[in-house]
Protein backbone atom coordinates (compact mmCIF):
# COMPACT_ATOMS: atom_id res chain seq x y z
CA UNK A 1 -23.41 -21.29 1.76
CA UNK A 2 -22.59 -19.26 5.22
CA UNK A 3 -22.79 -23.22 6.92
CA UNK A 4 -20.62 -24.99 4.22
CA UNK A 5 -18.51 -21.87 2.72
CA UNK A 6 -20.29 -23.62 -0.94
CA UNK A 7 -22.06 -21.29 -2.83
CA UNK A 8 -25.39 -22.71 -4.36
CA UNK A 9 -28.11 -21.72 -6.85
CA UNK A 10 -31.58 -22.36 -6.56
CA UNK A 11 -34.20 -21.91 -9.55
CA UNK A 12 -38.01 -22.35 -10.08
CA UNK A 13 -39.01 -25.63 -11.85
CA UNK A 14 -41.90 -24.54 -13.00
CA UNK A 15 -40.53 -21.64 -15.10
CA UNK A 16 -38.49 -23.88 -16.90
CA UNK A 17 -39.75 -24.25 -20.49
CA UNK A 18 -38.04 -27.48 -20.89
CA UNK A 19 -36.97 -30.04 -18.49
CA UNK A 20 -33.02 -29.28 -19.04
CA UNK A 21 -30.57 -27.24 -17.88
CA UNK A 22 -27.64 -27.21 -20.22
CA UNK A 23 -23.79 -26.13 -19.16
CA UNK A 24 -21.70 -24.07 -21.64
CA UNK A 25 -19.89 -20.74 -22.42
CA UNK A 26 -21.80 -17.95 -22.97
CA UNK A 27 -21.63 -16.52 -26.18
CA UNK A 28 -20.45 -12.99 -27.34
CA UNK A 29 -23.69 -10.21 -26.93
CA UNK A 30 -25.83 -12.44 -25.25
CA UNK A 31 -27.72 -10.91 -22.16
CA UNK A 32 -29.24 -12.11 -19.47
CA UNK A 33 -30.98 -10.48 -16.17
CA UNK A 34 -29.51 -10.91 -12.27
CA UNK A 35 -32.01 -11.57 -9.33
CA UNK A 36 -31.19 -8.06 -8.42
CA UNK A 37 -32.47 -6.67 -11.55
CA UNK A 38 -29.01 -5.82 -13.22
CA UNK A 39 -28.38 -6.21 -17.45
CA UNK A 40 -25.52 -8.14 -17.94
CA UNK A 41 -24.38 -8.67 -21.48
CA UNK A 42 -21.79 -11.77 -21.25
CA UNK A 43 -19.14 -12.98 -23.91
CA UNK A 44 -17.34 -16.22 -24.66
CA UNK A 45 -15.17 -15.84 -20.95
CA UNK A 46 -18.50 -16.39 -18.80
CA UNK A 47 -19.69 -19.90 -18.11
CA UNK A 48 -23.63 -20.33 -17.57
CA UNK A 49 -25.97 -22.64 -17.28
CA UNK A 50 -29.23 -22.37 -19.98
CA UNK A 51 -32.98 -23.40 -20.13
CA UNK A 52 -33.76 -23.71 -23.74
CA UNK A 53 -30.64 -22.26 -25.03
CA UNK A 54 -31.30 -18.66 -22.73
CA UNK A 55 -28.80 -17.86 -19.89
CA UNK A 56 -30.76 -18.78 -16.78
CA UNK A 57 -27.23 -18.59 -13.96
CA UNK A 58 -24.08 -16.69 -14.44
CA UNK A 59 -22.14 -19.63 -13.14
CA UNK A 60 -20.16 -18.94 -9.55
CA UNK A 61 -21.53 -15.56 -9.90
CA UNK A 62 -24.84 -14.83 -10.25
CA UNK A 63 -28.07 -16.54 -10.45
CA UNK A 64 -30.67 -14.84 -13.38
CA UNK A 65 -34.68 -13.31 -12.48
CA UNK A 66 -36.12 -15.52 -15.50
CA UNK A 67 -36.29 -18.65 -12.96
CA UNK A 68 -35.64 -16.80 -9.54
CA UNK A 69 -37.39 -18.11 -6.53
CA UNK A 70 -40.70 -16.80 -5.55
CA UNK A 71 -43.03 -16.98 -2.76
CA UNK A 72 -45.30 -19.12 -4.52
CA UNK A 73 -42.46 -21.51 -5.82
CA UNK A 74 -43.26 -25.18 -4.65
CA UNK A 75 -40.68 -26.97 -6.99
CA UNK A 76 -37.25 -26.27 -7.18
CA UNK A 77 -33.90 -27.45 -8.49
CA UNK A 78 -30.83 -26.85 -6.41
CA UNK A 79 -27.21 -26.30 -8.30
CA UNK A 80 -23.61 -26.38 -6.97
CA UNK A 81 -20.62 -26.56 -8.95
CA UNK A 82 -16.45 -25.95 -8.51
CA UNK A 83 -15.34 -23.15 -10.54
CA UNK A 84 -11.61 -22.22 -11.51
CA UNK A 85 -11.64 -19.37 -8.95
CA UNK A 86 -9.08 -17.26 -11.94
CA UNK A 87 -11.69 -16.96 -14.49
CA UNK A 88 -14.53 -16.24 -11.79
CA UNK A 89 -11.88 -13.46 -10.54
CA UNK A 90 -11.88 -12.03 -14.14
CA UNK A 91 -14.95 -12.42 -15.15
CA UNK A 92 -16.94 -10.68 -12.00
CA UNK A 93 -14.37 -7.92 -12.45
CA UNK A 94 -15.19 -7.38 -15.94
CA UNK A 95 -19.03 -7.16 -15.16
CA UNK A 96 -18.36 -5.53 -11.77
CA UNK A 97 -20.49 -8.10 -9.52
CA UNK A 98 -19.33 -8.45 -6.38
CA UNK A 99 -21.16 -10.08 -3.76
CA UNK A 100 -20.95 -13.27 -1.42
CA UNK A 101 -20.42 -16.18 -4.09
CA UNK A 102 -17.54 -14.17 -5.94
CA UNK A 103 -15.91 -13.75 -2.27
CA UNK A 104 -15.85 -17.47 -1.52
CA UNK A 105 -15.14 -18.54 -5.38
CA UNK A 106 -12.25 -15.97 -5.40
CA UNK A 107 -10.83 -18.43 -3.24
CA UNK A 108 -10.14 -22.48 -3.64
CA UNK A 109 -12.87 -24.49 -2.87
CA UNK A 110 -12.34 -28.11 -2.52
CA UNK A 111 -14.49 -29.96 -5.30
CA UNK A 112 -15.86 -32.38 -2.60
CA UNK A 113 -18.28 -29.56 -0.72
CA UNK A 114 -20.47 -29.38 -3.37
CA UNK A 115 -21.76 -32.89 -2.76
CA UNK A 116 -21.59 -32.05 1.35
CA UNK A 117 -23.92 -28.89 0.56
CA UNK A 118 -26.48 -30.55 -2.00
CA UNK A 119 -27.30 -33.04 0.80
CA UNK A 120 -27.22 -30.28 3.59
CA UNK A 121 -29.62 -28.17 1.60
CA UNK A 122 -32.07 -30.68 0.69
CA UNK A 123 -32.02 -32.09 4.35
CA UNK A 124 -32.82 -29.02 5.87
CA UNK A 125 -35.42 -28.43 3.11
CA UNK A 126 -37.16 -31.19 3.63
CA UNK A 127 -36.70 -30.68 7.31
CA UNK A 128 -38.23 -27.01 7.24
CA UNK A 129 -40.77 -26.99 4.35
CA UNK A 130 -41.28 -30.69 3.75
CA UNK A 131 -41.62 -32.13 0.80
CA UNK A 132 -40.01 -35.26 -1.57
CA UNK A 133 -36.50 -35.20 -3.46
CA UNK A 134 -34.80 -36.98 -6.31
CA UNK A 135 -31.59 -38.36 -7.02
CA UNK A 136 -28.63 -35.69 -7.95
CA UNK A 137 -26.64 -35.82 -11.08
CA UNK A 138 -23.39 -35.22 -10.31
CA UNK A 139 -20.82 -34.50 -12.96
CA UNK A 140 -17.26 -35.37 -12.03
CA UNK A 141 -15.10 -36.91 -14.60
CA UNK A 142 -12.14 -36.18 -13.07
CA UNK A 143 -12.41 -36.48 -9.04
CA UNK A 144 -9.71 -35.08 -7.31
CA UNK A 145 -7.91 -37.24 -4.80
CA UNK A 146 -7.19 -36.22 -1.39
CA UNK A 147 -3.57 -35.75 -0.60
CA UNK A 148 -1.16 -37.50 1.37
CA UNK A 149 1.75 -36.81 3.51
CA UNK A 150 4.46 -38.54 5.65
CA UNK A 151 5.07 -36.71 9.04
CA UNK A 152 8.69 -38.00 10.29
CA UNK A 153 8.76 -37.84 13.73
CA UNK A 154 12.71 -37.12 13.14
CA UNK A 155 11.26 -33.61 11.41
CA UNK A 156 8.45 -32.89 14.19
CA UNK A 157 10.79 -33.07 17.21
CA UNK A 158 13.75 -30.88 14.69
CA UNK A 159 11.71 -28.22 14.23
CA UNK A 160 9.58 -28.15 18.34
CA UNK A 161 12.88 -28.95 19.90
CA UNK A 162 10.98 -31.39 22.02
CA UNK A 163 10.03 -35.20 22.19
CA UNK A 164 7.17 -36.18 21.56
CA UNK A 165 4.72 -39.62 22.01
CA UNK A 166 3.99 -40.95 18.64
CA UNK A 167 0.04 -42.27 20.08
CA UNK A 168 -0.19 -38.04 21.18
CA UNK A 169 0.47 -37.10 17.94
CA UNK A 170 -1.85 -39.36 16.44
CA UNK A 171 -4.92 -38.48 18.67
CA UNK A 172 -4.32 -34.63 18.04
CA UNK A 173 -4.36 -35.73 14.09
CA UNK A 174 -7.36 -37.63 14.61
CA UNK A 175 -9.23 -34.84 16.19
CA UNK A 176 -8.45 -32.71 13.61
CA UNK A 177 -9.86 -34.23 10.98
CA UNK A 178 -6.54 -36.13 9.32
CA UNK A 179 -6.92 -40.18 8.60
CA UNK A 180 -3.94 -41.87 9.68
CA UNK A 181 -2.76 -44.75 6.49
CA UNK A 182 0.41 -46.06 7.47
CA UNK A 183 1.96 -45.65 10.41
CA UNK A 184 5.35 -46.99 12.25
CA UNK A 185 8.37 -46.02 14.72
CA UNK A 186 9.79 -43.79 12.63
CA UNK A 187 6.75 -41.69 10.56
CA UNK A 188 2.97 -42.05 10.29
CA UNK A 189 1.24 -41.70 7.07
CA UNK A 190 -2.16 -39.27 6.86
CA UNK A 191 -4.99 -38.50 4.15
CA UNK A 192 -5.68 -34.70 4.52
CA UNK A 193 -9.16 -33.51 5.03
CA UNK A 194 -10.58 -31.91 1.95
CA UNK A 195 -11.37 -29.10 4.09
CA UNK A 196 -7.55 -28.45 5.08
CA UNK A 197 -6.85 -26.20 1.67
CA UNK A 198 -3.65 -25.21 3.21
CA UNK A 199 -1.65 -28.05 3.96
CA UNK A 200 0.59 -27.76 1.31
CA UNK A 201 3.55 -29.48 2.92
CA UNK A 202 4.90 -31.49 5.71
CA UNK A 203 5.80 -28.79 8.45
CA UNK A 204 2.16 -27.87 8.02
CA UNK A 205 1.08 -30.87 9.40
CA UNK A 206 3.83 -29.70 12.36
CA UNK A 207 2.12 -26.45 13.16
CA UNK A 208 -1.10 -28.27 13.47
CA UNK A 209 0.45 -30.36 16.35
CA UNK A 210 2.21 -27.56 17.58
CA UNK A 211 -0.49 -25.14 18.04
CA UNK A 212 -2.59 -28.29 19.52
CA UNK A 213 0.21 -28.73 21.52
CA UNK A 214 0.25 -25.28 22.80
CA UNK A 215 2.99 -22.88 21.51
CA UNK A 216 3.91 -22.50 24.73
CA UNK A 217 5.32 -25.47 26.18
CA UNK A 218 8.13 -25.55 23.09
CA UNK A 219 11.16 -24.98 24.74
CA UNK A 220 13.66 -22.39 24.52
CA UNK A 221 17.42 -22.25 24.74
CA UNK A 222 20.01 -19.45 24.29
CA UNK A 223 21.73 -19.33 21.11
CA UNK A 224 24.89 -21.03 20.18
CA UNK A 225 26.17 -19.15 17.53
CA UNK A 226 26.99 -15.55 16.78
CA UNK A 227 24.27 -13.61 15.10
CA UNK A 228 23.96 -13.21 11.76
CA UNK A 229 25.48 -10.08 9.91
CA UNK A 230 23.41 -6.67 9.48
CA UNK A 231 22.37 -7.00 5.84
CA UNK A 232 19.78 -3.98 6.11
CA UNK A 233 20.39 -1.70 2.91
CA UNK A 234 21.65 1.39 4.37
CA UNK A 235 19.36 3.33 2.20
CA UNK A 236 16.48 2.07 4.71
CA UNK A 237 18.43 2.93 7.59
CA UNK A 238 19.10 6.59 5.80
CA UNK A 239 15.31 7.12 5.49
CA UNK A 240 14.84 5.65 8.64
CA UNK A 241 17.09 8.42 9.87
CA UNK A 242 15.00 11.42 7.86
CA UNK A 243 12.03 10.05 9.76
CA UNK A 244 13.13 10.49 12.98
CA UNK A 245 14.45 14.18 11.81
CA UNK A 246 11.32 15.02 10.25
CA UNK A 247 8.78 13.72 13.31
CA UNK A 248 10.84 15.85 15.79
CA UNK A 249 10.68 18.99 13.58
CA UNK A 250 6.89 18.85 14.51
CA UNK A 251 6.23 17.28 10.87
CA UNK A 252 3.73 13.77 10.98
CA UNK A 253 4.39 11.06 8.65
CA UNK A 254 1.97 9.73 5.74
CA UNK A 255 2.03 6.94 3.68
CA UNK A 256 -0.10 6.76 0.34
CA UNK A 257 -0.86 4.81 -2.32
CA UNK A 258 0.85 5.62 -5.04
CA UNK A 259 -1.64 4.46 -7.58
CA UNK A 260 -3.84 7.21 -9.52
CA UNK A 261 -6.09 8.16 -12.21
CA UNK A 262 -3.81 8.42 -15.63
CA UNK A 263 -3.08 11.94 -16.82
CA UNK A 264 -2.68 11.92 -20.73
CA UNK A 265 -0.83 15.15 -20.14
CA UNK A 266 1.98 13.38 -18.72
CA UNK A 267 3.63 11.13 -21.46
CA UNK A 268 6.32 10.21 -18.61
CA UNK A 269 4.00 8.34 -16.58
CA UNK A 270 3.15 4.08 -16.65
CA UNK A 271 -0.26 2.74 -17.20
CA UNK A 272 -1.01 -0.28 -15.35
CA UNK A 273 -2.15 -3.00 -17.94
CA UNK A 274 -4.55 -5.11 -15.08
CA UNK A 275 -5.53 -1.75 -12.87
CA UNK A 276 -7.98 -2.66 -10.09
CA UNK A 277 -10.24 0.38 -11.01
CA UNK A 278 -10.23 3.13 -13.80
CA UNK A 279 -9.34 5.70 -10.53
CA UNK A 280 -6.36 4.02 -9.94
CA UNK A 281 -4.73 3.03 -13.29
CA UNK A 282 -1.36 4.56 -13.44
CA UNK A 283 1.61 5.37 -11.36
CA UNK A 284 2.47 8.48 -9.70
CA UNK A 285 5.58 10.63 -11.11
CA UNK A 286 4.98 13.04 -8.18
CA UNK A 287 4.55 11.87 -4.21
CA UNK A 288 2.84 15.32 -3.84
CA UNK A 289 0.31 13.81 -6.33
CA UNK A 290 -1.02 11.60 -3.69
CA UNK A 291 -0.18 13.37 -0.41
CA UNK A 292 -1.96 16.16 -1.07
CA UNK A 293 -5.45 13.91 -1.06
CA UNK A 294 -4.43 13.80 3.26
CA UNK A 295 -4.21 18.05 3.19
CA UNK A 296 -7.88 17.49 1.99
CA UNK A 297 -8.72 15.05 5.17
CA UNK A 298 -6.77 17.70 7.17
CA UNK A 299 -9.07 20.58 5.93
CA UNK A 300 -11.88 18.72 6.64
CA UNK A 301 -10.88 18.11 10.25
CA UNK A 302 -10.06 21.65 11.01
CA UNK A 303 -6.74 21.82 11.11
CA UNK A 304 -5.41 24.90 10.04
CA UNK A 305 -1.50 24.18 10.72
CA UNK A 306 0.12 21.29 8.52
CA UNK A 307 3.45 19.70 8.26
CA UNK A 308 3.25 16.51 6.37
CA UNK A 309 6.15 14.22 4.85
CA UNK A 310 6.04 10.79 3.05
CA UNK A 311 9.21 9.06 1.73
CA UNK A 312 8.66 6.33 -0.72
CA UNK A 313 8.84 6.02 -4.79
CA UNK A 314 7.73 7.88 -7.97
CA UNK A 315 7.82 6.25 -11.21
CA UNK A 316 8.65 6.73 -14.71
CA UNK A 317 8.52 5.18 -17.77
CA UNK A 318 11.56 7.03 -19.52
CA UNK A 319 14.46 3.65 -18.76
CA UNK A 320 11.58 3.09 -16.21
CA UNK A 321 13.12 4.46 -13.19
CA UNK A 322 11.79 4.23 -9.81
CA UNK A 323 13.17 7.27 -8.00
CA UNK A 324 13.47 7.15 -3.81
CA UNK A 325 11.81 10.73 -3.00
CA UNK A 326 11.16 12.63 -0.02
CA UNK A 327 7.97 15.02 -0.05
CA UNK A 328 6.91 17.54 2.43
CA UNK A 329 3.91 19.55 2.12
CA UNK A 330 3.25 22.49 4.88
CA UNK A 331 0.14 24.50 5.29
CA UNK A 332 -0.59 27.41 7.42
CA UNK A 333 -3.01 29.88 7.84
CA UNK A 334 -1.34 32.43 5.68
CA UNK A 335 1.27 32.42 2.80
CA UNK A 336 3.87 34.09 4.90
CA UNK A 337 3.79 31.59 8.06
CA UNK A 338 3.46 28.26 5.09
CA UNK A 339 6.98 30.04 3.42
CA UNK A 340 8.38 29.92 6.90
CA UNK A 341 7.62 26.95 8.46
CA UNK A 342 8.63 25.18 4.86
CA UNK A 343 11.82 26.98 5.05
CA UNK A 344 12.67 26.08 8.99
CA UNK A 345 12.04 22.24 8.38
CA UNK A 346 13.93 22.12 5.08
CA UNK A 347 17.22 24.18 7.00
CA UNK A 348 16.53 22.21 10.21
CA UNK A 349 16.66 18.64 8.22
CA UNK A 350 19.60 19.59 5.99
CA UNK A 351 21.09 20.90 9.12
CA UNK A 352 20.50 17.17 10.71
CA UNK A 353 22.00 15.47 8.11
CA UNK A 354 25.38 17.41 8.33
CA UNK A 355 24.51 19.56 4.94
CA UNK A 356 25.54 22.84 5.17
CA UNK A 357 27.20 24.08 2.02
CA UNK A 358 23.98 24.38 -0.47
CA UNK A 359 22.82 26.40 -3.16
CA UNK A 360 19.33 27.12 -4.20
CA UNK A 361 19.06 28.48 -7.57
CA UNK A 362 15.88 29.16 -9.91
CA UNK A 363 15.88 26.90 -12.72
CA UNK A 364 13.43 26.28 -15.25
CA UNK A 365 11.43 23.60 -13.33
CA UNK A 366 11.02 26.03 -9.96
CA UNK A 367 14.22 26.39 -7.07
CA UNK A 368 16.24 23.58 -7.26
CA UNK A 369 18.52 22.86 -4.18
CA UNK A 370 22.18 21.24 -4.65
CA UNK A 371 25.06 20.46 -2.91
CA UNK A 372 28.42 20.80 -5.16
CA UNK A 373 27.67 19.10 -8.10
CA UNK A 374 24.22 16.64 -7.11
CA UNK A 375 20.82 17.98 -7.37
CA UNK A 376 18.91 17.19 -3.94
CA UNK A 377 15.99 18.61 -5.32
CA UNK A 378 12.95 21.57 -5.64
CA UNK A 379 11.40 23.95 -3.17
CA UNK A 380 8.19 25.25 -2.99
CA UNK A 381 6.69 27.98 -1.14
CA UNK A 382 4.68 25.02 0.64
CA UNK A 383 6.68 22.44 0.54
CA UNK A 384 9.94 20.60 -1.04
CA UNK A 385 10.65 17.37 -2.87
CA UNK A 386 14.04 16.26 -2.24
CA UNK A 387 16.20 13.04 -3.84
CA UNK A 388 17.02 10.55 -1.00
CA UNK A 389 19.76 9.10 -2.34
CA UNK A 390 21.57 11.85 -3.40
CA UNK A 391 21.21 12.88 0.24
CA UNK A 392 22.51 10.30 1.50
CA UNK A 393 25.92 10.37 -0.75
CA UNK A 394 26.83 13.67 0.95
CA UNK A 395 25.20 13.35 4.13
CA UNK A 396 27.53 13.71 6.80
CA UNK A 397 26.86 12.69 10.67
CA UNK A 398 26.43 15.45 12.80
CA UNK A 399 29.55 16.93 14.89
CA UNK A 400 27.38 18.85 17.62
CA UNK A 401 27.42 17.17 21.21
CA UNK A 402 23.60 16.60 22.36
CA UNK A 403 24.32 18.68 25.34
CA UNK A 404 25.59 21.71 23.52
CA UNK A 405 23.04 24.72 24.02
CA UNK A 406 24.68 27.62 22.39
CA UNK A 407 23.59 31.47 23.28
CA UNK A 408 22.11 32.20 19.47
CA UNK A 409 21.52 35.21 18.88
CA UNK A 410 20.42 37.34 15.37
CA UNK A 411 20.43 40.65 13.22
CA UNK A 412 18.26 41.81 10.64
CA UNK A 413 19.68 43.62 7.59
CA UNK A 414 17.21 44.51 5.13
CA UNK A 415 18.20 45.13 0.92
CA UNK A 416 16.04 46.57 -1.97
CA UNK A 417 16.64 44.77 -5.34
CA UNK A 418 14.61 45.03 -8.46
CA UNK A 419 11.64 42.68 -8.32
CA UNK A 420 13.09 40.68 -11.43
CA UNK A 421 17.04 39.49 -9.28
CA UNK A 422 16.31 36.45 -7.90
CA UNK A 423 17.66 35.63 -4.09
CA UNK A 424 19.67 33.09 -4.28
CA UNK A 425 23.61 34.83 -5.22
CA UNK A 426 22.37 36.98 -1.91
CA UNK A 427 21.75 34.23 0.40
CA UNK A 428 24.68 32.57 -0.67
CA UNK A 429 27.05 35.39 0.23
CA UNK A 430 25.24 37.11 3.55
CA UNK A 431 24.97 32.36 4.49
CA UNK A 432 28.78 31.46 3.56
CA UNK A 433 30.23 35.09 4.66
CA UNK A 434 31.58 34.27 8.52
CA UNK A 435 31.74 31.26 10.40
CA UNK A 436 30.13 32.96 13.16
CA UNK A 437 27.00 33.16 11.06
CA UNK A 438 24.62 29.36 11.77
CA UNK A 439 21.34 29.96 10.49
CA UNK A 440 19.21 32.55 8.10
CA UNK A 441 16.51 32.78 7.40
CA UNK A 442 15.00 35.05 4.31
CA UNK A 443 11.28 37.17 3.93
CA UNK A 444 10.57 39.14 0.76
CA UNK A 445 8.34 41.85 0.32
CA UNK A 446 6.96 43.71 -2.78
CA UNK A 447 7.37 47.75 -2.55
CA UNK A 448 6.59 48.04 -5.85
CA UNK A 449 6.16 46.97 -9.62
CA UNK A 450 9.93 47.49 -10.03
CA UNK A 451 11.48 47.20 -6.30
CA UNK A 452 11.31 44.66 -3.65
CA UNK A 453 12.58 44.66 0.04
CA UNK A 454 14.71 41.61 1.41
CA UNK A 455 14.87 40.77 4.55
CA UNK A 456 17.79 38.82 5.88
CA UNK A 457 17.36 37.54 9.66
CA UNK A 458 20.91 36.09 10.75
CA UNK A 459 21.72 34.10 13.94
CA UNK A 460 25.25 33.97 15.50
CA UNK A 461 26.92 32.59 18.27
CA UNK A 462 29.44 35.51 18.69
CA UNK A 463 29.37 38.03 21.66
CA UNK A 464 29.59 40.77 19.11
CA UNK A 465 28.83 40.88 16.02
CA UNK A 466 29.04 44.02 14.63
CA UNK A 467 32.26 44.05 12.98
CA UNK A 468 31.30 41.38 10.51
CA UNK A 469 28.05 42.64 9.78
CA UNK A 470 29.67 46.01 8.73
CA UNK A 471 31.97 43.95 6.56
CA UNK A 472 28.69 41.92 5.09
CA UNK A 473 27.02 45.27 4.58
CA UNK A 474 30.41 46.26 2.56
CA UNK A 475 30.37 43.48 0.89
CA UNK A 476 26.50 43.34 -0.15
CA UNK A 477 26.81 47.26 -1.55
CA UNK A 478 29.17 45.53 -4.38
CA UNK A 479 26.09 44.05 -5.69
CA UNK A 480 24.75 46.15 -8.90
CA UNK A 481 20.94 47.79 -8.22
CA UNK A 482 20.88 47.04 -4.58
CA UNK A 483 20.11 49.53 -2.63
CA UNK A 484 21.07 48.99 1.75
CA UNK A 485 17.75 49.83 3.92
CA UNK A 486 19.58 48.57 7.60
């Protein structure tokens, strides 16, 4: 098998009750032992090959321990056979066998190496051990022919851009195997080897010369026409964009498979109907689903400060939608810094993208950011999950000059509010109040079962700002229960 690439099976003569080994499909319940010690029970998709009507070889799979080779076995009888490499796929999956013959039988084998291996094997048997053969019944009612193809010369030198000597060509088909038929000026006819599984068509036959030829003695030229339009969707080059953003906000990029274990609490979610395991049967409705399996790698590495992003697709089966999503998990060593850092590389990418009139409001499914009328998306204390393409409708490109370094400076002013009044009407007023006013950035603390303090930290550009924070202080005393602490 590792010489050929055929996979063979080998059983003990002399535990064969009769002298016969019969072909067919296996039939429903029926059992049968592996030579590694496994129960199998087979139905009517398995083919196998019997000794008195009893499963002796799971055909292309598996040979059985009822007539496995000993040490003391003197007579044998060697098998090889061509399976349809679909049903072996289906069948080892269903009885979850993998090893070396499934590997090579997943695959197409030509029918013709299992006559090349049957005489290999008993060759170097005889060689090594010794011993007397007999003739091998071979079972081929159909024999597939080799194929042929016509190589124009016309279509080699097209597609090298160089000429080439017809006798060259043929020695470098020769060598590889190919049998020239036919040959004139113009073409030469060849009989692939039955090895050569992946000629398929002509200009394969061409990158056999070619790479003979040497890839590097193909010419090149400078082009003669314009180049072709930009046809990139410019919803890659928008997330293309957010990655650069995100990676120099200090935040690394992940990329997960978005296949997991189905939850029957989430009715929204799509099964897979051929999964490759029962861990990974269903599609994800949430990217955090997935990237929060790399926190756990993270963790185990010691790293105690995380910024993480992914931007790829959820899925659902309600019109079944496949949503572009952006999803950034941060972890630091304690609540307050996560909240922070979350915060800063939310502002600092919506800042980037030329978004700066946004809401964030507490709806029933957690804060939900939005811009005018489109919903960009949730916040978490650790995180947020944010709708690319409604990003991109109201992105905007950035008006600040690379060069500009602006003296920023900030206040604090600090409000009491009952512990029930949510934040957002605040930060929308103390945010949208001056134009002087570029960033802020917002810390709550509980004083008490009824009160808690808010802390407002806002940067400006301006020389002075007093003035308009005695105005914002004005202003935020208008607000019912809240009580001014600076």
């Amino acid at each position: 098998m590792v010489e050929t690439g055929q996979p063979m099976h080998a059983q003990d003569l002399s535990k064969l009750k009769k002298q016969e080994i019969v072909i067919r499909k296996a039939r429903k319940g029926e059992k049968m032992v592996t030579l590694l010690g496994e129960n199998v029970e087979l139905d009517d998709g398995n083919f196998v090959l019997t000794q008195n009507d009893v499963p002796t070889v799971l055909g292309g799979i598996v040979g059985g321990q009822s007539t496995g080779i000993e040490k003391t076995t003197t007579d044998i009888v060697l098998d090889a056979g061509n399976y349809n490499q679909v049903a072996i796929r289906k069948a080892s999956r269903r009885l979850k066998i993998q090893n070396e013959t499934v590997l090579r039988y997943d695959k197409f084998l030509h029918p013709d190496l299992t006559e090349l291996a049957i005489h290999r094997a008993t060759k170097l048997i005889l060689d090594l051990a010794g011993g007397i053969y007999y003739s091998n019944i071979d079972w081929y009612p159909n024999p597939q022919t080799h194929k042929k193809y016509i190589l124009r010369m016309e279509r080699l030198e097209k597609l090298s851009g160089m000429h080439f000597v017809k006798d060259a060509v043929k020695e470098i088909l020769v060598r590889l195997g190919y049998v020239v038929l036919n040959e004139d000026e113009n073409f030469i006819e060849v009989k692939i080897p039955y090895f050569r599984t992946d000629i398929e068509v002509e200009d394969d036959i061409v990158a056999d010369i070619l790479r003979i030829n040497n890839y590097i003695n193909i010419p090149s030229a400078m082009m003669d026409t314009t180049p072709p339009p930009e046809i990139t969707p410019e919803i890659y080059k928008f997330e293309e964009k957010i990655r650069h953003i995100l990676v120099s906000l200090g935040a690394h990029e992940h990329i997960t498979d978005p296949l997991l274990n189905f939850d029957p609490k989430n009715e929204d979610q799509i099964i897979l109907e051929n999964s490759q395991s029962e861990e990974k049967n269903a599609l994800r409705i949430n990217i955090a689903d997935t990237l929060n399996q790399v926190i756990d790698v993270y963790q185990k590495n010691k790293i105690k400060e995380i910024k993480i992003f992914e931007i790829g697709k959820t899925y659902f089966k309600h019109n079944f939608l496949e949503q572009r999503e952006i999803q950034a998990i941060v972890q630091f060593e304690s609540l307050k810094d996560t909240a922070d850092q979350t915060k800063k590389l939310l502002r600092g990418l919506l800042k980037e993208l030329g978004i700066n009139n946004y809401s964030v409001a507490k709806t029933d499914k957690g804060l939900e950011i939005s811009a005018g009328y489109k919903n960009l998306g949730f916040i978490t204390h650790n995180g947020f999950r944010l709708l690319t393409e409604n990003l991109m409708k109201i992105a905007s490109t950035s008006s600040r000059a690379a060069t500009q370094n602006p003296n920023t400076l900030y206040e604090d002013v600090s409000v009491v509010i009952p512990v029930t009044q949510t934040v957002g009407e605040l930060y929308n007023t103390v945010y949208y109040f001056d134009s002087a006013i570029t960033e802020l950035d917002v810390n709550t603390e509980k004083l008490s079962d009824q009160k808690k303090n808010v802390i407002f930290r806002i940067y400006y550009n301006e020389n002075s700002f007093g003035p308009v924070k005695q105005k914002l202080i004005e202003k935020l005393k208008t607000f019912p229960d809240l009580e001014m602490r600076s």
